[in-house]
PDB file of N, CA and C in Angstrom:
ATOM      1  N   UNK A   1      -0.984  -4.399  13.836  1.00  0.00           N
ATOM      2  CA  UNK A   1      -1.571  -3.664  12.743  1.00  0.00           C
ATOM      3  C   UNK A   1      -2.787  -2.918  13.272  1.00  0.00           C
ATOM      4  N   UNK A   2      -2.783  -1.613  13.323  1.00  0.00           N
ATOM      5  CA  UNK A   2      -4.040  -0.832  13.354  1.00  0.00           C
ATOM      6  C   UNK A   2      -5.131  -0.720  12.260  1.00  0.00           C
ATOM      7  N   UNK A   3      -4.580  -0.521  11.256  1.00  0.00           N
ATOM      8  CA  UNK A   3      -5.977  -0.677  10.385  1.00  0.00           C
ATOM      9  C   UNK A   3      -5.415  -0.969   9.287  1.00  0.00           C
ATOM     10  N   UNK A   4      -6.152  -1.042   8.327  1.00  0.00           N
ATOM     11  CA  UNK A   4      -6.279  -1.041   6.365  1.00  0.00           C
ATOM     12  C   UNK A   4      -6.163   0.190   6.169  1.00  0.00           C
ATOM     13  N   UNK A   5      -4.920   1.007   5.289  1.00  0.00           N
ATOM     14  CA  UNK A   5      -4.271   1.881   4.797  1.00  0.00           C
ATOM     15  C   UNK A   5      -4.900   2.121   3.483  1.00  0.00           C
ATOM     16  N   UNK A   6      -4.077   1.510   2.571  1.00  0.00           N
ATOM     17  CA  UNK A   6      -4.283   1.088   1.088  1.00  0.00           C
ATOM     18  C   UNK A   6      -4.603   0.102   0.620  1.00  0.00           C
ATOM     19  N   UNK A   7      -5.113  -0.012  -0.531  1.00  0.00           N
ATOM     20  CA  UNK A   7      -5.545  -1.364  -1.114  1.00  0.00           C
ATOM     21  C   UNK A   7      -5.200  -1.158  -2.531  1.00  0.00           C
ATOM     22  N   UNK A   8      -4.028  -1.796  -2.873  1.00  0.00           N
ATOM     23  CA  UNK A   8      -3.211  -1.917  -4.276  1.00  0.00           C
ATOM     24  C   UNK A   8      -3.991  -2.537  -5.124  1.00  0.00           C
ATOM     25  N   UNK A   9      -4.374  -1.920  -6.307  1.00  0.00           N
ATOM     26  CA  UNK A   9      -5.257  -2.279  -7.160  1.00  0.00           C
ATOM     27  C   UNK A   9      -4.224  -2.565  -8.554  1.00  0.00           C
ATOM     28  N   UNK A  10      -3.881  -3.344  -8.884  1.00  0.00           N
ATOM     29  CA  UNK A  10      -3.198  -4.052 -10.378  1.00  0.00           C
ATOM     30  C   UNK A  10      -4.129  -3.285 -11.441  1.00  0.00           C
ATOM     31  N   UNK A  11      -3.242  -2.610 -12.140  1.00  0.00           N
ATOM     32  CA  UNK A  11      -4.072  -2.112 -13.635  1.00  0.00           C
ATOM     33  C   UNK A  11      -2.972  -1.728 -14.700  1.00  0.00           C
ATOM     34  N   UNK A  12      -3.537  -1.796 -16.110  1.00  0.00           N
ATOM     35  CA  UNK A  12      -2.777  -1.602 -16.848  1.00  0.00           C
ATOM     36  C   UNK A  12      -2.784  -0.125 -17.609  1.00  0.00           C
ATOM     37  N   UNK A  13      -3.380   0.195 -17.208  1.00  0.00           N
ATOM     38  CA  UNK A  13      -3.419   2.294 -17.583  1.00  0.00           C
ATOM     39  C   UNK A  13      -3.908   2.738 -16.684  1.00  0.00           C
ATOM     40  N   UNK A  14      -2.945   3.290 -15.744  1.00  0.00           N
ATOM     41  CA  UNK A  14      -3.342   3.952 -14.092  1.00  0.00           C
ATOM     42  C   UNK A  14      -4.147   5.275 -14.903  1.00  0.00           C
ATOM     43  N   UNK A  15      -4.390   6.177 -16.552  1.00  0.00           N
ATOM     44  CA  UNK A  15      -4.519   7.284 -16.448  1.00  0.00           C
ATOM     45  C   UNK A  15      -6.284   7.179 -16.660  1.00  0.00           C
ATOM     46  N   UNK A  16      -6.327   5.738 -17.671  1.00  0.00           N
ATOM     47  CA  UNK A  16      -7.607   5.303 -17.887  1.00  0.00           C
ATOM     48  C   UNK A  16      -8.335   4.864 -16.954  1.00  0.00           C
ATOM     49  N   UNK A  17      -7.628   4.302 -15.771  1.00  0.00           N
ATOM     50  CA  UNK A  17      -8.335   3.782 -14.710  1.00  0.00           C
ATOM     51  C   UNK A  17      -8.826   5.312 -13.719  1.00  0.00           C
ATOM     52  N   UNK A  18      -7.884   5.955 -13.231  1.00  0.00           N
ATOM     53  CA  UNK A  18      -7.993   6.993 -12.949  1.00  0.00           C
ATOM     54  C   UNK A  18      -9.234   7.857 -13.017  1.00  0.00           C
ATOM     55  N   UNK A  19      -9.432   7.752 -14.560  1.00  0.00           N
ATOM     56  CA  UNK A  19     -10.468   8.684 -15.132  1.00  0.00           C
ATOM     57  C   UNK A  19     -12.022   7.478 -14.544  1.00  0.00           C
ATOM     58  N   UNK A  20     -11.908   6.183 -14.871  1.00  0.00           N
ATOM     59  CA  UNK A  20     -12.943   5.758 -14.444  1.00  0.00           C
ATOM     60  C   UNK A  20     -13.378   5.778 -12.898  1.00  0.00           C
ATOM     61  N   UNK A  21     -12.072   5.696 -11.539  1.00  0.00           N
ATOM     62  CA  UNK A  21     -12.809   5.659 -10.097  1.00  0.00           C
ATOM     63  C   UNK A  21     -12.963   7.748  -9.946  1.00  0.00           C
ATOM     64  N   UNK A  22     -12.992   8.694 -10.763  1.00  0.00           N
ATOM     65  CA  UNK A  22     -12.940   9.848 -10.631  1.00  0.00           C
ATOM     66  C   UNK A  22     -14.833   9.753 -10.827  1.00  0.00           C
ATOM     67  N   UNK A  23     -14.956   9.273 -12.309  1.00  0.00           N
ATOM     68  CA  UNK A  23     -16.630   8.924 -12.613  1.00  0.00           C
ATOM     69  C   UNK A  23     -17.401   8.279 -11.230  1.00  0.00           C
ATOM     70  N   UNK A  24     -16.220   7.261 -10.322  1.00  0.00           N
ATOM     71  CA  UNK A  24     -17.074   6.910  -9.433  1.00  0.00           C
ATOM     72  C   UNK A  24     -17.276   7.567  -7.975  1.00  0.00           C
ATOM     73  N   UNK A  25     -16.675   8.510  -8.410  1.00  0.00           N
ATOM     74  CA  UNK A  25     -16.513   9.441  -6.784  1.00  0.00           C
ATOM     75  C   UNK A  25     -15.425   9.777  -6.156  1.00  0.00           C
ATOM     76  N   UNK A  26     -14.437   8.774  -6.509  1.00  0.00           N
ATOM     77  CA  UNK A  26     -12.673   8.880  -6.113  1.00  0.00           C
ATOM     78  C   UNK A  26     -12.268  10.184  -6.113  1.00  0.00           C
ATOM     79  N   UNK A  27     -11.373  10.742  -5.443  1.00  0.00           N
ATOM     80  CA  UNK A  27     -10.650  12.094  -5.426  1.00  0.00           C
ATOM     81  C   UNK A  27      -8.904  11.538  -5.582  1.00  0.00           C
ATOM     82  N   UNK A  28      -8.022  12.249  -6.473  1.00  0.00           N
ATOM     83  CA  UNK A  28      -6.617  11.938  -5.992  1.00  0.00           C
ATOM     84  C   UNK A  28      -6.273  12.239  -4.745  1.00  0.00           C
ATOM     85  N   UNK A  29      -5.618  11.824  -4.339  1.00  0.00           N
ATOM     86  CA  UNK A  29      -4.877  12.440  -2.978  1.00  0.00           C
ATOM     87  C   UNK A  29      -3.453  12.278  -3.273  1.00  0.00           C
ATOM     88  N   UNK A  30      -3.058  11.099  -4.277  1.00  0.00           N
ATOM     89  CA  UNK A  30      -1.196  11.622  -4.357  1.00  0.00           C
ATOM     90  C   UNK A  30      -0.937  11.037  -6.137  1.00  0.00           C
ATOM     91  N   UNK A  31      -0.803  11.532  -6.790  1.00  0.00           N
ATOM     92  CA  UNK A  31      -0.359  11.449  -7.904  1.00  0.00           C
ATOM     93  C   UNK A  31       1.232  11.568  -8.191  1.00  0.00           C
ATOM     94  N   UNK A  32       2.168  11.005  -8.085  1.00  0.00           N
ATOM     95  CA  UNK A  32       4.001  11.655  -7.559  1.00  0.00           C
ATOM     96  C   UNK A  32       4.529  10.778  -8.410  1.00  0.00           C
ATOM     97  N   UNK A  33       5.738  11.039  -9.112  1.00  0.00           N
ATOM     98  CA  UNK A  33       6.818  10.137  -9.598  1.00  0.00           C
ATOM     99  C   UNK A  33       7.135   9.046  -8.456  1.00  0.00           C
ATOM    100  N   UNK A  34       7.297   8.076  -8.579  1.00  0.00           N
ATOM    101  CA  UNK A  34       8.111   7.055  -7.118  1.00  0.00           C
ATOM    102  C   UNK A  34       9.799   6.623  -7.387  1.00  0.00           C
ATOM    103  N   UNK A  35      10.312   7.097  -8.584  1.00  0.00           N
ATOM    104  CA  UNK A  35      11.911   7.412  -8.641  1.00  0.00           C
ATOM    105  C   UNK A  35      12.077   6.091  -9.836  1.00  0.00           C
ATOM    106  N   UNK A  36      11.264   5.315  -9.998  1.00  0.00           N
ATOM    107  CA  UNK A  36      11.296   4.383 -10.451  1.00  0.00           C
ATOM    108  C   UNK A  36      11.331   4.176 -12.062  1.00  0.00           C
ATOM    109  N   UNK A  37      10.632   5.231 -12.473  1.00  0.00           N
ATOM    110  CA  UNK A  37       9.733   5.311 -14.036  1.00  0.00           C
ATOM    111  C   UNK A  37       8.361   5.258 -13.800  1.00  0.00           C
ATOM    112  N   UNK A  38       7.858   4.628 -12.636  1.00  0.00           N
ATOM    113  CA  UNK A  38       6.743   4.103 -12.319  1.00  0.00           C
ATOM    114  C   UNK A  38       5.818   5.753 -11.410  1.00  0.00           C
ATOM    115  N   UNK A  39       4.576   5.884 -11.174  1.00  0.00           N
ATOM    116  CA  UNK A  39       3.772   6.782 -10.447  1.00  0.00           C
ATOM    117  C   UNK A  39       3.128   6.396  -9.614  1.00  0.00           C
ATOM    118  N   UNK A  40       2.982   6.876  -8.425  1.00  0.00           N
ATOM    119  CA  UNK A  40       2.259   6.380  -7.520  1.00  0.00           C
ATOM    120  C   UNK A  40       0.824   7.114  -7.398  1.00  0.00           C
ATOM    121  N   UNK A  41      -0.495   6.564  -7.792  1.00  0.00           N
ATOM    122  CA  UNK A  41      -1.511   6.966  -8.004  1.00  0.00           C
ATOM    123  C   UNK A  41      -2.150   6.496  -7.162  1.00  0.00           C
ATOM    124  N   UNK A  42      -2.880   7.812  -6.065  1.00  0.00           N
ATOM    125  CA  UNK A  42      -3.755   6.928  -4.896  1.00  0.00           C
ATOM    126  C   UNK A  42      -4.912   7.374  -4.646  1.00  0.00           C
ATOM    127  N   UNK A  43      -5.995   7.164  -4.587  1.00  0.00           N
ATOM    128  CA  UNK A  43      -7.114   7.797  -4.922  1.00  0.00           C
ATOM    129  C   UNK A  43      -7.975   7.109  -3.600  1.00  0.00           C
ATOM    130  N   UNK A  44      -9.099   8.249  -3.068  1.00  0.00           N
ATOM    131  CA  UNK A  44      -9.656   7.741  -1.772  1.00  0.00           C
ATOM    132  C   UNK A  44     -10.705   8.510  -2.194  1.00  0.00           C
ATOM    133  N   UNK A  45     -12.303   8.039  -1.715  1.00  0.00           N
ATOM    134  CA  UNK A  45     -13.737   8.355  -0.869  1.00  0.00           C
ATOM    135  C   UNK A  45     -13.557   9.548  -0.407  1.00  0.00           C
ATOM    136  N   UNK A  46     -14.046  10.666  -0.632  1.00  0.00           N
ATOM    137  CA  UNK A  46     -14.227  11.752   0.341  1.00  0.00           C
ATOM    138  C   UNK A  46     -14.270  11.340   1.783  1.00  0.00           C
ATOM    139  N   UNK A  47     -13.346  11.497   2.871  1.00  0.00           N
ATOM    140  CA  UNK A  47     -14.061  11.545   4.154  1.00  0.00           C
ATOM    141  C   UNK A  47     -13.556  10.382   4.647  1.00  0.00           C
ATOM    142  N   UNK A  48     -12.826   9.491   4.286  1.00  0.00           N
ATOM    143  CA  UNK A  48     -12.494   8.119   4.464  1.00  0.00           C
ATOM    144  C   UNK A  48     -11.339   7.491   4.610  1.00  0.00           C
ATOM    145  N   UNK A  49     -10.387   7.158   5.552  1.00  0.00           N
ATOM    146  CA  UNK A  49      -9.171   7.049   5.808  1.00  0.00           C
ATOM    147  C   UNK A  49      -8.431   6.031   5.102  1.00  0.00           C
ATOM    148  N   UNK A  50      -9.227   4.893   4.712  1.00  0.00           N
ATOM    149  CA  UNK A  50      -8.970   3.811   3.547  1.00  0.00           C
ATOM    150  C   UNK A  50      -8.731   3.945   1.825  1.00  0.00           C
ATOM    151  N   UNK A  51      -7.695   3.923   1.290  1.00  0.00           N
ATOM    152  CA  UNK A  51      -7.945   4.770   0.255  1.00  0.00           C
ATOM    153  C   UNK A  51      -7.239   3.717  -0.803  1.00  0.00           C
ATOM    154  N   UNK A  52      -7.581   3.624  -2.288  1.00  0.00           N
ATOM    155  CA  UNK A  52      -6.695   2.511  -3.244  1.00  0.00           C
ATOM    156  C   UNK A  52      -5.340   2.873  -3.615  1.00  0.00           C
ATOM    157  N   UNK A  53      -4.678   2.375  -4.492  1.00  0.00           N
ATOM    158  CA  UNK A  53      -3.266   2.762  -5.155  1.00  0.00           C
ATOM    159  C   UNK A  53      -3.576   2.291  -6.444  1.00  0.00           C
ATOM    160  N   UNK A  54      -3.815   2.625  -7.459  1.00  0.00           N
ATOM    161  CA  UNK A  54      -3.469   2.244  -8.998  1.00  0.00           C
ATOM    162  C   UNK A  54      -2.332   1.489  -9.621  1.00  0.00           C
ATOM    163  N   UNK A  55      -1.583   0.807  -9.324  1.00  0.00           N
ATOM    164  CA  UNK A  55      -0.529   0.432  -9.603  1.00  0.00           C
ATOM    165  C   UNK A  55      -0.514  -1.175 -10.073  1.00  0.00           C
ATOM    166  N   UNK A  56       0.628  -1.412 -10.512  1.00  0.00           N
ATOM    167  CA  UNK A  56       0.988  -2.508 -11.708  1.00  0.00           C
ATOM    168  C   UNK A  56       1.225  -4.022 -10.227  1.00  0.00           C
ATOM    169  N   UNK A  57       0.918  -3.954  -9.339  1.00  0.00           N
ATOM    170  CA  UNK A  57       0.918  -4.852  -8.352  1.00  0.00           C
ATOM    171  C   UNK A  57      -0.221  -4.937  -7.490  1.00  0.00           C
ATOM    172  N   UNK A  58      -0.406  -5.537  -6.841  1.00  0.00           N
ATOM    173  CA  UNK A  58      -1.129  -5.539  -6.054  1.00  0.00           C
ATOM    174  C   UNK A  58      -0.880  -6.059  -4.078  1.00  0.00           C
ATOM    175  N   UNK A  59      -2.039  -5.704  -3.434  1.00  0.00           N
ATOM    176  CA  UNK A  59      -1.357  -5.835  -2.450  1.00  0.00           C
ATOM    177  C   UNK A  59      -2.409  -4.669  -1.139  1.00  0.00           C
ATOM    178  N   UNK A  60      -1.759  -5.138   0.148  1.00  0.00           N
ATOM    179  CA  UNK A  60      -2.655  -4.666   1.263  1.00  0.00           C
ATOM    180  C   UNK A  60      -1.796  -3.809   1.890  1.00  0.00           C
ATOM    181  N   UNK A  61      -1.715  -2.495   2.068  1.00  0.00           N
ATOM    182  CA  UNK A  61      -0.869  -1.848   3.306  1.00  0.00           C
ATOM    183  C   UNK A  61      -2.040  -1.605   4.395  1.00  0.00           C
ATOM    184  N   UNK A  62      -1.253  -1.738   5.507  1.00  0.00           N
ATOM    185  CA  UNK A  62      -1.517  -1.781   6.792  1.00  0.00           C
ATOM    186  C   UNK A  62      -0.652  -1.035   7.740  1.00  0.00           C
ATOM    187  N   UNK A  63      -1.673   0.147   8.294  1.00  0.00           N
ATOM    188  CA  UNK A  63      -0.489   0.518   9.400  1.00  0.00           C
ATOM    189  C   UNK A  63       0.144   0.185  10.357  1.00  0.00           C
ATOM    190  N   UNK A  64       0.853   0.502  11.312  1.00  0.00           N
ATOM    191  CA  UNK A  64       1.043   0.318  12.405  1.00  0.00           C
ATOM    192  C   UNK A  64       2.147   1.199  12.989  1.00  0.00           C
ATOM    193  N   UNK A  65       2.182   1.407  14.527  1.00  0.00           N
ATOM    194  CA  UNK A  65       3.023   2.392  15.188  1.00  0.00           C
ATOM    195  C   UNK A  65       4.287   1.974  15.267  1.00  0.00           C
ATOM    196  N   UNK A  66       4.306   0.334  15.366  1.00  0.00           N
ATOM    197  CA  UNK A  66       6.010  -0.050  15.524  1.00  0.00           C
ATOM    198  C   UNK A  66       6.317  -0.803  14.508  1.00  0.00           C
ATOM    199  N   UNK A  67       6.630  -0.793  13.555  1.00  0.00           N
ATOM    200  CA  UNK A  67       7.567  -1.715  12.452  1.00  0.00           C
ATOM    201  C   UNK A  67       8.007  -2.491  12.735  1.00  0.00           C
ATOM    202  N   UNK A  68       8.831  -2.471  13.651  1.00  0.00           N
ATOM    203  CA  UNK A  68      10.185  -3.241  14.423  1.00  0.00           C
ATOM    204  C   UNK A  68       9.741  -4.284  14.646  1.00  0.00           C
ATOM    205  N   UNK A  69       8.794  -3.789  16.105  1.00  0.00           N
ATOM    206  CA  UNK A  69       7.716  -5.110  16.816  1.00  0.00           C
ATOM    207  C   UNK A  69       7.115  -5.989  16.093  1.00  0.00           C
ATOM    208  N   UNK A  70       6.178  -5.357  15.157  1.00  0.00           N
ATOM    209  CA  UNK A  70       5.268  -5.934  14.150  1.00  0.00           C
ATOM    210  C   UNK A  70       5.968  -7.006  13.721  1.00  0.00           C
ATOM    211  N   UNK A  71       7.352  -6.928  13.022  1.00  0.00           N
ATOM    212  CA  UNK A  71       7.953  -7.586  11.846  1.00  0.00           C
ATOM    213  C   UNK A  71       8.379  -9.148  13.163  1.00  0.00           C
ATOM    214  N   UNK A  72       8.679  -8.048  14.167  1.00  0.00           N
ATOM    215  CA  UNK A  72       9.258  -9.387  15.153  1.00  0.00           C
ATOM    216  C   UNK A  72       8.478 -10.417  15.917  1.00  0.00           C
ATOM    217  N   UNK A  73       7.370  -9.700  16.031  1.00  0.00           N
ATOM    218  CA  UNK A  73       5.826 -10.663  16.712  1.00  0.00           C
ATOM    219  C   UNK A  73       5.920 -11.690  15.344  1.00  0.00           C
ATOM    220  N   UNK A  74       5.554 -11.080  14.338  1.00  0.00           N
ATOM    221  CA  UNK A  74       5.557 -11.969  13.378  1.00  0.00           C
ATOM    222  C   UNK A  74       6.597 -13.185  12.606  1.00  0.00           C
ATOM    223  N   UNK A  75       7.692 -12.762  12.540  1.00  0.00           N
ATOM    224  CA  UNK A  75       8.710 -13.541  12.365  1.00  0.00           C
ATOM    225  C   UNK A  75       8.748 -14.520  13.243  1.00  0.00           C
ATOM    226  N   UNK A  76       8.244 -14.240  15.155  1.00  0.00           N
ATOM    227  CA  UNK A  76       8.522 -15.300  16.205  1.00  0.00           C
ATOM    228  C   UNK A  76       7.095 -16.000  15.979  1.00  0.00           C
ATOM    229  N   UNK A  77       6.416 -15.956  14.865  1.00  0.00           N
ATOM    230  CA  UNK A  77       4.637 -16.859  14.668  1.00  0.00           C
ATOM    231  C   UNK A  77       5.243 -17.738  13.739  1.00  0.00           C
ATOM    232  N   UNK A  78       6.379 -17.831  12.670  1.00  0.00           N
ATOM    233  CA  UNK A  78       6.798 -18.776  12.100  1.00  0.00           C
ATOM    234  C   UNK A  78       6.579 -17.455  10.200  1.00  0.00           C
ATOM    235  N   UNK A  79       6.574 -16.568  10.459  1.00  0.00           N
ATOM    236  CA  UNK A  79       5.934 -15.575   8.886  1.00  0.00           C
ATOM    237  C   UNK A  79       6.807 -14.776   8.711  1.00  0.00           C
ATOM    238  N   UNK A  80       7.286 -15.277   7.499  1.00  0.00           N
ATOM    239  CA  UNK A  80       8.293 -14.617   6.440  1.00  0.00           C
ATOM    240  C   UNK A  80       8.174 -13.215   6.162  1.00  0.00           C
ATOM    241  N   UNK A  81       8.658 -11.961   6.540  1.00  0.00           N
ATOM    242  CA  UNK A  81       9.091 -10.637   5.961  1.00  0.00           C
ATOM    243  C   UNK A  81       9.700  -9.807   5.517  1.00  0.00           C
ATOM    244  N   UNK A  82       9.777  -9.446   5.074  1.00  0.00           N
ATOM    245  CA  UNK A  82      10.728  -8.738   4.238  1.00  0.00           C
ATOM    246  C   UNK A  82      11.667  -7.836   5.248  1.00  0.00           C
ATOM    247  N   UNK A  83      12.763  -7.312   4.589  1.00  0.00           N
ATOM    248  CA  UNK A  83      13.556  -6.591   5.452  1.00  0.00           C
ATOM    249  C   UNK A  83      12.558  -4.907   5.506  1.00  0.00           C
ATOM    250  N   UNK A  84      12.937  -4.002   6.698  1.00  0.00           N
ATOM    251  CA  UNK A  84      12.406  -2.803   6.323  1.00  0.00           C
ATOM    252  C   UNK A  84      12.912  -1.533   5.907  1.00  0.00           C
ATOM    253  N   UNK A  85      11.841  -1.485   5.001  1.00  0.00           N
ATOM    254  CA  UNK A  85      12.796  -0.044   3.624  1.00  0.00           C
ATOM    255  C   UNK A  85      12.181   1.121   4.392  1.00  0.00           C
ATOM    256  N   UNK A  86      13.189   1.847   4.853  1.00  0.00           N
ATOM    257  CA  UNK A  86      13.106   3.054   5.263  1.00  0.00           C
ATOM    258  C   UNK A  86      13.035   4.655   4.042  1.00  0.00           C
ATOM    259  N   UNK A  87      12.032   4.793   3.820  1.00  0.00           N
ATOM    260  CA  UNK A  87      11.914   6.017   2.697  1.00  0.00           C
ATOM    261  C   UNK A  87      11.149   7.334   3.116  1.00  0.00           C
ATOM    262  N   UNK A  88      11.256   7.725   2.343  1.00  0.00           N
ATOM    263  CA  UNK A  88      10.835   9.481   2.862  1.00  0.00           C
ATOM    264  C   UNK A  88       9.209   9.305   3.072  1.00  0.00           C
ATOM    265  N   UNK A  89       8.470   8.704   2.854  1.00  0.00           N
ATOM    266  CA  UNK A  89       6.854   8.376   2.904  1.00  0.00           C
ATOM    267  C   UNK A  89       6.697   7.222   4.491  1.00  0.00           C
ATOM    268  N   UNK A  90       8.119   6.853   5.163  1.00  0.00           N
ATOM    269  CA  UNK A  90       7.813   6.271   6.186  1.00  0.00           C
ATOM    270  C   UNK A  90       8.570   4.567   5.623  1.00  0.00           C
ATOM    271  N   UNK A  91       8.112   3.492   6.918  1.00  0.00           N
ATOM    272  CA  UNK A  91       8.738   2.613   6.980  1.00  0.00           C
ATOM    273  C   UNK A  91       8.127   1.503   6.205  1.00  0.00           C
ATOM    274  N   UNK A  92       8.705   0.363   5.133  1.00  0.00           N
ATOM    275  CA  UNK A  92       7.291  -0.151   4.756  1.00  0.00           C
ATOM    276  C   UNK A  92       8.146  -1.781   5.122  1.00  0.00           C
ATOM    277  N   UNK A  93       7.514  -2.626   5.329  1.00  0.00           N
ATOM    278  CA  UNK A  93       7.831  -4.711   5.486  1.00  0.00           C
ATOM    279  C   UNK A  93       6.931  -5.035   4.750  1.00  0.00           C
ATOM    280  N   UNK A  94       7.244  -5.796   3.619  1.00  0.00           N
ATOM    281  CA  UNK A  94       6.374  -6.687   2.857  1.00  0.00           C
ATOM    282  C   UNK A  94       6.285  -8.281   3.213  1.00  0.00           C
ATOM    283  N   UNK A  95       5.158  -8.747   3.391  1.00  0.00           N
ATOM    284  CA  UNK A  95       5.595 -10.432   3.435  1.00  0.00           C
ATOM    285  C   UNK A  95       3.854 -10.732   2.395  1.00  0.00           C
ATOM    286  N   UNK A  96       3.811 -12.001   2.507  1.00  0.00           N
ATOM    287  CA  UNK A  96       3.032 -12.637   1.354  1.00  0.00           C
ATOM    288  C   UNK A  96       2.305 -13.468   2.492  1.00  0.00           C
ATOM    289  N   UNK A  97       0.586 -13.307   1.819  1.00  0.00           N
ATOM    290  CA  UNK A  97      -0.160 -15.055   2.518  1.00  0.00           C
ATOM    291  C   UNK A  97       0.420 -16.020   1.716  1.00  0.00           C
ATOM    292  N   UNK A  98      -0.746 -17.437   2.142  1.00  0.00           N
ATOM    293  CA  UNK A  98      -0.363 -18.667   0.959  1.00  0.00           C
ATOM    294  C   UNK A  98      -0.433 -18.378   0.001  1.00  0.00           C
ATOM    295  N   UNK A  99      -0.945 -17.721  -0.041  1.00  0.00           N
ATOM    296  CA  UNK A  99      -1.933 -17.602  -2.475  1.00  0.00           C
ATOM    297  C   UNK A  99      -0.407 -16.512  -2.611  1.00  0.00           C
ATOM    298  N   UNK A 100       0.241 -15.852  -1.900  1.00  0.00           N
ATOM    299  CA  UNK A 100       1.053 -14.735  -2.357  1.00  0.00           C
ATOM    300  C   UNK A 100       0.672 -13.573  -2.738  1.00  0.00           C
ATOM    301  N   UNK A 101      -0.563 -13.701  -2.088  1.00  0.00           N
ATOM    302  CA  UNK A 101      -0.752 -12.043  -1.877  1.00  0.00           C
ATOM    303  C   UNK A 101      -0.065 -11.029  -1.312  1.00  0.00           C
ATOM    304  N   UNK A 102       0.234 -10.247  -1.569  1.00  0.00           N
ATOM    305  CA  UNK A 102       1.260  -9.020  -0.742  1.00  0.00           C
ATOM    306  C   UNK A 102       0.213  -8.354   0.146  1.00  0.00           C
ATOM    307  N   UNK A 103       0.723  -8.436   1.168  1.00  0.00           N
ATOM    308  CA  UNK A 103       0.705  -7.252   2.588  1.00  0.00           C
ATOM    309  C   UNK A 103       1.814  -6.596   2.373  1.00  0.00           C
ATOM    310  N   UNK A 104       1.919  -5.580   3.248  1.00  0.00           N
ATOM    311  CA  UNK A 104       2.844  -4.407   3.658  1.00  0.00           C
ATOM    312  C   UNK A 104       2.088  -3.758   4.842  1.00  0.00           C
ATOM    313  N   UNK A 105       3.274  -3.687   6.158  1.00  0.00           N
ATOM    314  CA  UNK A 105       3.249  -2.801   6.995  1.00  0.00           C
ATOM    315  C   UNK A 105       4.049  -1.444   6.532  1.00  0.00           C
ATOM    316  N   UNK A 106       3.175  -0.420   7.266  1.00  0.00           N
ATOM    317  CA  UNK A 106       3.865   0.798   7.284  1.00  0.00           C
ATOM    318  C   UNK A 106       3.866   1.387   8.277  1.00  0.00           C
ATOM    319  N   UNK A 107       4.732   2.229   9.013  1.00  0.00           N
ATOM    320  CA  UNK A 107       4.574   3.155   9.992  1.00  0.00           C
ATOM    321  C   UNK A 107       5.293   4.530   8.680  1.00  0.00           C
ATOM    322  N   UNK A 108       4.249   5.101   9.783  1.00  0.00           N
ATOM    323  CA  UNK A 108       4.913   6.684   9.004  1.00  0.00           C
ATOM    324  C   UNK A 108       5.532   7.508   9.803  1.00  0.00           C
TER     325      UNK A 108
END
C-alpha cells in the first residue's frame, strides 16, 4: 500500500452533508451515478491528494501499484480478501480489520 486514497464517510443525506464539508472548505472532485441507484460523492482539501467519499458505508481505500501482489502478500499473512473487481475507475480488493472495518485496495 502506498498511501491513504479515500476515507468513506457513512451519512444519511450525501446532498446535506455535501453542503456542510463545502461550508468547510471541501471542493467536489467526483459527483457520478455508480450504476447502482446509489452516487458516488467525493470531496477533497484544495491541494491535497487524500480526499473523503460521502457514502452510505464506510471504509479506507488505499492505493497501490500491484493488486495482485498486495492481495497475495496478504492472503500468505493469514488476511481474508475479497476477490478483485475490475471496473472502469481501476482495480478495487476489499477485506475487513477485527472491529470490521472496511479497507479497500485500489490500483488505477
Amino acid at each position: 500500500m502506498k498511501t491513504i486514497e479515500i476515507v468513506t464517510l457513512p451519512v444519511a443525506d450525501q446532498q446535506k452533508a455535501k453542503e456542510f464539508y463545502i461550508q468547510l472548505g471541501f471542493q467536489v472532485i467526483v459527483e457520478s451515478p455508480m450504476g447502482n441507484g446509489e452516487t458516488w460523492l467525493q470531496m477533497g482539501l484544495p491541494n491535497q491528494t487524500t480526499s473523503i467519499a460521502l457514502m452510505k458505508f464506510h471504509g479506507i481505500i488505499c492505493e497501490t501499484s500491484d493488486i495482485a501482489k498486495e492481495t497475495q502478500d496478504l492472503k500468505s499473512k493469514g488476511i481474508e480478501v475479497g476477490k478483485i473487481d475490475d471496473t472502469p475507475w481501476g482495480k478495487f480488493a476489499w477485506l475487513k480489520d477485527p472491529d470490521g472495518n472496511g479497507i479497500c485496495l485500489h490500483q488505477r
